[in-house]
Protein backbone atom coordinates (compact mmCIF):
# COMPACT_ATOMS: atom_id res chain seq x y z
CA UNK A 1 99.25 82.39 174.63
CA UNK A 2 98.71 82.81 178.25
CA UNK A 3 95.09 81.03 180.41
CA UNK A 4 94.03 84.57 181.03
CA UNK A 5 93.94 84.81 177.17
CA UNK A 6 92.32 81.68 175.95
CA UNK A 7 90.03 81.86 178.57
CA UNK A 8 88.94 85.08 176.63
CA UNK A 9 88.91 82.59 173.95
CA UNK A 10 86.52 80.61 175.15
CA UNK A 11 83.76 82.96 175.65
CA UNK A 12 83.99 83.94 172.32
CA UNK A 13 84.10 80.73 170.40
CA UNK A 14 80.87 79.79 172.21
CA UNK A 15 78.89 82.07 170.21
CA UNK A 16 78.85 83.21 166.95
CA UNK A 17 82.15 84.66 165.11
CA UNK A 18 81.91 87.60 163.49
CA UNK A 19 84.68 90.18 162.41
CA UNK A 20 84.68 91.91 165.46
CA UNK A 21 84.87 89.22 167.41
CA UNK A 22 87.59 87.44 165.53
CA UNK A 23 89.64 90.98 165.90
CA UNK A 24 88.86 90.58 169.79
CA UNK A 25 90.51 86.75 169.77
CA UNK A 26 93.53 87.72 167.71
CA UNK A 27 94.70 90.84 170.26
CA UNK A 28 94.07 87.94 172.72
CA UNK A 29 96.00 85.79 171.60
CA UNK A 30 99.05 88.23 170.26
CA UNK A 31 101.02 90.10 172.27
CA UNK A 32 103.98 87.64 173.74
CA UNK A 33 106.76 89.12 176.03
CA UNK A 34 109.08 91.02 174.15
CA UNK A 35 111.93 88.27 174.54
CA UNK A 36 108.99 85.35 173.08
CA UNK A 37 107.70 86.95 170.17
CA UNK A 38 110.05 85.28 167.36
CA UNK A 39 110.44 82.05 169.75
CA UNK A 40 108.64 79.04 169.01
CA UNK A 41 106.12 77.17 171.89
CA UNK A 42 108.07 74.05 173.33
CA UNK A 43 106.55 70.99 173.08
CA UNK A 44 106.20 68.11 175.69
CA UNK A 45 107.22 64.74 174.01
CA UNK A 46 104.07 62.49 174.94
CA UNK A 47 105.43 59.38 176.61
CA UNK A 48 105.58 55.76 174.70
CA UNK A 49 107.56 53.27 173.62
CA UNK A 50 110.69 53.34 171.79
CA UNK A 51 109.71 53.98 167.93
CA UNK A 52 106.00 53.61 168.92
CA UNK A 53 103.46 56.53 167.61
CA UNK A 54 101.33 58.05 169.96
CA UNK A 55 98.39 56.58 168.15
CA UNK A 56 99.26 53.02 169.33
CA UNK A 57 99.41 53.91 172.85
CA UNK A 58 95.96 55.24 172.92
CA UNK A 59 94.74 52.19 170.72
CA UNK A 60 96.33 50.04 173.38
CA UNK A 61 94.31 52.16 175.86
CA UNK A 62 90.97 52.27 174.31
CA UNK A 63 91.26 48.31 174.12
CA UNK A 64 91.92 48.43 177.99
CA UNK A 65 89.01 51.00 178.98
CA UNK A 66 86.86 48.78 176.71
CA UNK A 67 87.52 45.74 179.06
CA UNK A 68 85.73 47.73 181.92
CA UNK A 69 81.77 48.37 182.39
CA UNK A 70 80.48 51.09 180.53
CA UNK A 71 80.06 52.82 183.52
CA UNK A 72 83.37 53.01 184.75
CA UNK A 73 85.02 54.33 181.82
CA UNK A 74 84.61 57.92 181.36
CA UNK A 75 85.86 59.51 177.58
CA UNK A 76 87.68 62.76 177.21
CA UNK A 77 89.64 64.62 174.64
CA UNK A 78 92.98 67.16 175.18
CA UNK A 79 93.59 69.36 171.90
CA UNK A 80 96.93 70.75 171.91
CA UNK A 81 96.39 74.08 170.25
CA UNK A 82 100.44 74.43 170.09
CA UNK A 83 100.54 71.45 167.73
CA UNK A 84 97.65 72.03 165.24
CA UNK A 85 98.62 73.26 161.76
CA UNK A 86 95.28 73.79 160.51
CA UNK A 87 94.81 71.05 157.89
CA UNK A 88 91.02 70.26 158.58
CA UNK A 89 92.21 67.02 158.10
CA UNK A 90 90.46 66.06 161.44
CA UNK A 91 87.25 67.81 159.80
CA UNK A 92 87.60 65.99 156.55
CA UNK A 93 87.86 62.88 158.32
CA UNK A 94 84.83 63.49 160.27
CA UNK A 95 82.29 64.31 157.33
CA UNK A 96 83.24 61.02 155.78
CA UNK A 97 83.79 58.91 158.75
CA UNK A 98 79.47 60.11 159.10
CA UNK A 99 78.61 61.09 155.98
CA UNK A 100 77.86 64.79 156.81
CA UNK A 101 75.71 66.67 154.14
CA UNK A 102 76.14 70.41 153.63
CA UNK A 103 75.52 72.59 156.53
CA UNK A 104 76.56 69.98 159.10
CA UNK A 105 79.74 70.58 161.15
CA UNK A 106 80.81 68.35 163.93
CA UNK A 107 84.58 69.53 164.23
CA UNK A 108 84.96 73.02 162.98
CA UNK A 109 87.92 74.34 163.17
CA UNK A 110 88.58 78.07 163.58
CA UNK A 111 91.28 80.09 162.47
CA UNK A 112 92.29 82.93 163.92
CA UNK A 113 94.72 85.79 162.62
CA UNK A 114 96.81 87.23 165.79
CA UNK A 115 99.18 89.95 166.42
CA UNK A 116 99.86 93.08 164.99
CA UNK A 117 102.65 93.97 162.14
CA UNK A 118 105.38 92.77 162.43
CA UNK A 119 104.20 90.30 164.98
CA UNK A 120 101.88 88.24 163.55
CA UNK A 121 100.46 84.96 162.71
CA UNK A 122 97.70 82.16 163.19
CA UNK A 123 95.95 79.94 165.56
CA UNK A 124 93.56 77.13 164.84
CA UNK A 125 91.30 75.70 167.52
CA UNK A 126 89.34 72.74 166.82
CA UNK A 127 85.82 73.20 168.36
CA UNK A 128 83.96 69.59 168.84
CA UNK A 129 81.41 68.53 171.05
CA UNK A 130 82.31 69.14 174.64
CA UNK A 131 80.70 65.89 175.92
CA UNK A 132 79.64 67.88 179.16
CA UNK A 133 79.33 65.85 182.49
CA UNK A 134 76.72 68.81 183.20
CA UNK A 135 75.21 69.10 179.76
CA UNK A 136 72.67 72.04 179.55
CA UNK A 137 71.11 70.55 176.27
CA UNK A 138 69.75 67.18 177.65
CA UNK A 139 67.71 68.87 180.08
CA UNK A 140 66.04 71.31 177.21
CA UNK A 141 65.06 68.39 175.34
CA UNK A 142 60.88 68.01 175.65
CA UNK A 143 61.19 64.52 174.32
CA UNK A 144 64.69 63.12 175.95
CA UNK A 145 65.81 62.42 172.64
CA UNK A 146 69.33 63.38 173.50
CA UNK A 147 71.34 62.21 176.71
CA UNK A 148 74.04 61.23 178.69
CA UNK A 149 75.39 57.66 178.42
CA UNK A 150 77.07 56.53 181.56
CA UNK A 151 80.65 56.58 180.14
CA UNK A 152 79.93 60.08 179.19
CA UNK A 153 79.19 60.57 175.90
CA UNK A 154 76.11 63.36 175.24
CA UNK A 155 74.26 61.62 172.06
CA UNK A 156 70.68 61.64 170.01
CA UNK A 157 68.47 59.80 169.64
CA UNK A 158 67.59 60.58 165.52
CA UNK A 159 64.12 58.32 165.51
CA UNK A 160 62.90 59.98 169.02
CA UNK A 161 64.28 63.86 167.70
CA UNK A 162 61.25 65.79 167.16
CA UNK A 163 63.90 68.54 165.51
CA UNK A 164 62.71 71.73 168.08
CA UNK A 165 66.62 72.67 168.43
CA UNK A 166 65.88 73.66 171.73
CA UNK A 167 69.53 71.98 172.70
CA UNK A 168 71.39 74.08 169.36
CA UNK A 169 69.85 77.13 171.38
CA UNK A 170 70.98 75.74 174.97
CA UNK A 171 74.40 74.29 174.06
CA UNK A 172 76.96 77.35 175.49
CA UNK A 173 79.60 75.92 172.51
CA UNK A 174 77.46 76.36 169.90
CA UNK A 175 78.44 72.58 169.10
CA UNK A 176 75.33 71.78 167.71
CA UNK A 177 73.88 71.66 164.18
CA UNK A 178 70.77 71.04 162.13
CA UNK A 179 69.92 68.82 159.20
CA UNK A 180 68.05 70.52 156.70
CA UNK A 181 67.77 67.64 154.46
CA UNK A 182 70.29 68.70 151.83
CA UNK A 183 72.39 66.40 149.91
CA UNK A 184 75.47 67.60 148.09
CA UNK A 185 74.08 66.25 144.92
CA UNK A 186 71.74 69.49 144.68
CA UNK A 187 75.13 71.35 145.64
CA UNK A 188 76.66 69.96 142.67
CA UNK A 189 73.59 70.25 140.51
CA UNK A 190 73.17 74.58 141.21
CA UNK A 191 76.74 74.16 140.62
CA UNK A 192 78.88 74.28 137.17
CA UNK A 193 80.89 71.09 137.77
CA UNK A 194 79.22 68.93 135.23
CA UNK A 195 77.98 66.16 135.34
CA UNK A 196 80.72 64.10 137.34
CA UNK A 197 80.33 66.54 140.16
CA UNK A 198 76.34 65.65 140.06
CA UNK A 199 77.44 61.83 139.55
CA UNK A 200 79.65 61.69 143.00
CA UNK A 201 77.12 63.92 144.81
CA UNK A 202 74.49 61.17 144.76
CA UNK A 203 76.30 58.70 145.33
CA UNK A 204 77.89 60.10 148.59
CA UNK A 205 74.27 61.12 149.28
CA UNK A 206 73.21 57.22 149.05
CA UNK A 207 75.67 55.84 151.09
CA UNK A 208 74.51 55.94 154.71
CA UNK A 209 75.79 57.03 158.13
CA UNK A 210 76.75 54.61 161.02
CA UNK A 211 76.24 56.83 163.46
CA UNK A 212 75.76 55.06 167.14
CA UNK A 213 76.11 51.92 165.59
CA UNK A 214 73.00 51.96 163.58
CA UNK A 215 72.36 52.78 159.44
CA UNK A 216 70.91 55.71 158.77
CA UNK A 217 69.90 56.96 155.22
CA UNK A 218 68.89 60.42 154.12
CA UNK A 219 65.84 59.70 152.77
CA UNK A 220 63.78 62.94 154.38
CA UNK A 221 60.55 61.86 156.16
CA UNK A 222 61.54 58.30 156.77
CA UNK A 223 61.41 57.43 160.48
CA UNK A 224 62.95 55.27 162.00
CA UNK A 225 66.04 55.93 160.01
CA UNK A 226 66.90 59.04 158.78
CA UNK A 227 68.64 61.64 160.79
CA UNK A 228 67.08 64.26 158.08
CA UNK A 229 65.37 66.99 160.21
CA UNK A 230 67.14 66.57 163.56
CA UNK A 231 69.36 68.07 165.62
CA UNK A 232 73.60 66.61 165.31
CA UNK A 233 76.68 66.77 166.46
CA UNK A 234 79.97 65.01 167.43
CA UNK A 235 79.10 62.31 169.07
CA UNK A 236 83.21 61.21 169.94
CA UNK A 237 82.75 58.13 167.26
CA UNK A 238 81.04 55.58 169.65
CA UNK A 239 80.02 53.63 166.82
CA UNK A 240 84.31 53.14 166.29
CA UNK A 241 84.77 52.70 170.21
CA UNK A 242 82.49 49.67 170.33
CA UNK A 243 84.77 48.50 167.87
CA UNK A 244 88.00 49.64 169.54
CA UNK A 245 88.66 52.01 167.17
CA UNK A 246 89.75 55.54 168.23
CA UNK A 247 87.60 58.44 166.54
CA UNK A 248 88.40 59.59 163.36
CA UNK A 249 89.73 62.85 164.06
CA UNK A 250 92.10 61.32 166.54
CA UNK A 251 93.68 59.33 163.61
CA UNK A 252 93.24 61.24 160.53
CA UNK A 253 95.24 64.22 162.59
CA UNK A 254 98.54 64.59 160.83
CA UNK A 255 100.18 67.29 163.72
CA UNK A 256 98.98 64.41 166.50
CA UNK A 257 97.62 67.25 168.04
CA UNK A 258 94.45 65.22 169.32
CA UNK A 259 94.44 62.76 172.33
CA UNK A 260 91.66 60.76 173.40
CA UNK A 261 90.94 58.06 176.07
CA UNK A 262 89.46 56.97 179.22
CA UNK A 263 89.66 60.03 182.46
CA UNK A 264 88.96 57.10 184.96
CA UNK A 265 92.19 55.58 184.17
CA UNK A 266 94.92 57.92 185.52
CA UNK A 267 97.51 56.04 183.33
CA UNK A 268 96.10 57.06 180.05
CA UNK A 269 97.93 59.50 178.12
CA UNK A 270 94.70 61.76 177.90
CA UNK A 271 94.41 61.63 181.51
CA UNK A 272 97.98 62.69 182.40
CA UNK A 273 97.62 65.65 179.43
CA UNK A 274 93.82 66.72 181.03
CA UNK A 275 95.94 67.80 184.19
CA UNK A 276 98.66 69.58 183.04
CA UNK A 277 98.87 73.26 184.36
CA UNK A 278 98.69 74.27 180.81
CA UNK A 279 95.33 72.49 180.43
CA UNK A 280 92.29 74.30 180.37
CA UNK A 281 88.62 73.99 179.26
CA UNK A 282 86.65 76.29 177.70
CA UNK A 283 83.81 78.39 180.05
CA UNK A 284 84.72 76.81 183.20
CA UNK A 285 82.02 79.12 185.34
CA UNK A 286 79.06 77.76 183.26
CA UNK A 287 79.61 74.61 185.58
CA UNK A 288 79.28 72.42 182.40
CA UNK A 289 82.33 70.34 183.44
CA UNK A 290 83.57 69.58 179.63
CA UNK A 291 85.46 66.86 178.95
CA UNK A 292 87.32 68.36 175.95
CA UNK A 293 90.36 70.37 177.28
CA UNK A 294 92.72 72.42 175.49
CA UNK A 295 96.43 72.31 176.19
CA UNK A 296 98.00 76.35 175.56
């Protein structure tokens, strides 16, 4: 997969996917040189210590950036798309880490079918929160319930969200989702699971989300704290960063196809992946500046 191709990419994973479009991606992404098509991508071998895991370099990192000001830290994420199996284990990892209920998606990840017989197979590309250092849905917002913190991260404010998803509409990533107010106990209830299914469903529903470092419950027209009826999204775990923990999808991602870290710091492993030739970021012209990049 060539930039001119996931570029392509880009503009269509920023709206809705339907059939066609998915068709559109998958020509895209197909179509290797004739001496590539049965070869497999190589893969850089991230730099750390002898028997280290990449995971404790960028734990070692976050600690550092955490040392600093807020202000002169700046988060990003790199995504090797070379290295993802398609597990959803990052996904997974993210409804429980926040107690998603049905309907809410903070890392989708979309899987493509490329190529044409005989040469075919299958991409995933893992779609969070770009975390924008021009973010087109803060300025949407009528009630500046969602912003920019200064070391980057785009959040929400769920007690000022008056839920007018004027930022789902504005947000060029379609990274944004709304919270109906349904609990997976009603799931399991229309469902024919029994009564076990029903049993677990409430009691996920009752546990409640840490979200920005505060609890939130879903009980639906309880303000302050419920995030029922607002706008939501990945918010790069900042309730585990103030806790110098990396976010969940980082560590839950079994290909280590995920890399996070501080930009500011040129030493960081995401900061020497972000600037790879092979590094790219999805809808460059909207001047968005994301600070999730995708390595091809």
């Amino acid at each position: 997969m060539d930039r001119r191709s996931f570029v392509k990419i880009g503009g269509l994973l920023g709206g809705a996917l339907g059939a066609a479009d998915l068709l559109i991606i998958g020509d895209a992404l197909a179509n290797p040189p004739a001496d590539q098509k049965t070869s497999l991508p190589v893969l850089e071998r991230v730099k750390a210590e002898p028997g280290e895991d990449v995971l404790i370099r960028m734990q070692r990192e976050l600690v550092r950036a955490m040392n600093k000001p807020i202000e002169k830290r700046r988060w990003g994420m790199v995504i090797d798309t070379r290295k993802c199996v398609g597990c959803h284990s990052c996904n997974v990892g993210c409804i429980m880490e926040n107690k998603l209920p049905p309907g809410v998606v903070y890392r989708p990840v979309i899987d493509l079918e490329t190529g044409s017989y005989p040469n075919v197979g299958r991409k995933f590309v893992p779609r969070p929160c770009m975390h924008c250092s021009n973010p087109h849905c803060v300025p949407v917002c009528p009630v500046k319930a969602t912003w920019q913190r200064p070391d980057g991260a785009v959040v929400i404010d769920y007690d000022v969200c008056i839920g007018c998803r004027y930022c789902i509409t504005a947000c060029p990533y379609q990274a944004r989702t709304f919270d109906f107010g349904e609990n997976w106990d009603s799931k399991a209830a229309a469902g024919k699971d029994g009564p076990l299914a029903l049993q677990t469903g409430r009691k996920y529903a009752r546990e409640p989300s840490f979200e920005y470092g505060a609890l939130w419950h879903r009980s639906e027209g309880v303000i302050p704290g419920s995030p029922v009826g607002n706008a939501r999204k990945c918010t790069f775990c900042v309730h585990r960063l103030e806790h110098r923990q990396l976010p969940m999808c980082v560590t839950t991602c079994i290909g280590r196809s995920t890399f996070f870290g501080d930009l500011n710091d040129p030493t960081t492993l995401v900061s020497q992946l972000a600037v790879q030739n092979n590094a790219i970021s999805l809808k460059p012209e909207l001047g968005t500046s994301p600070k999730v990049f995708y390595l091809l």
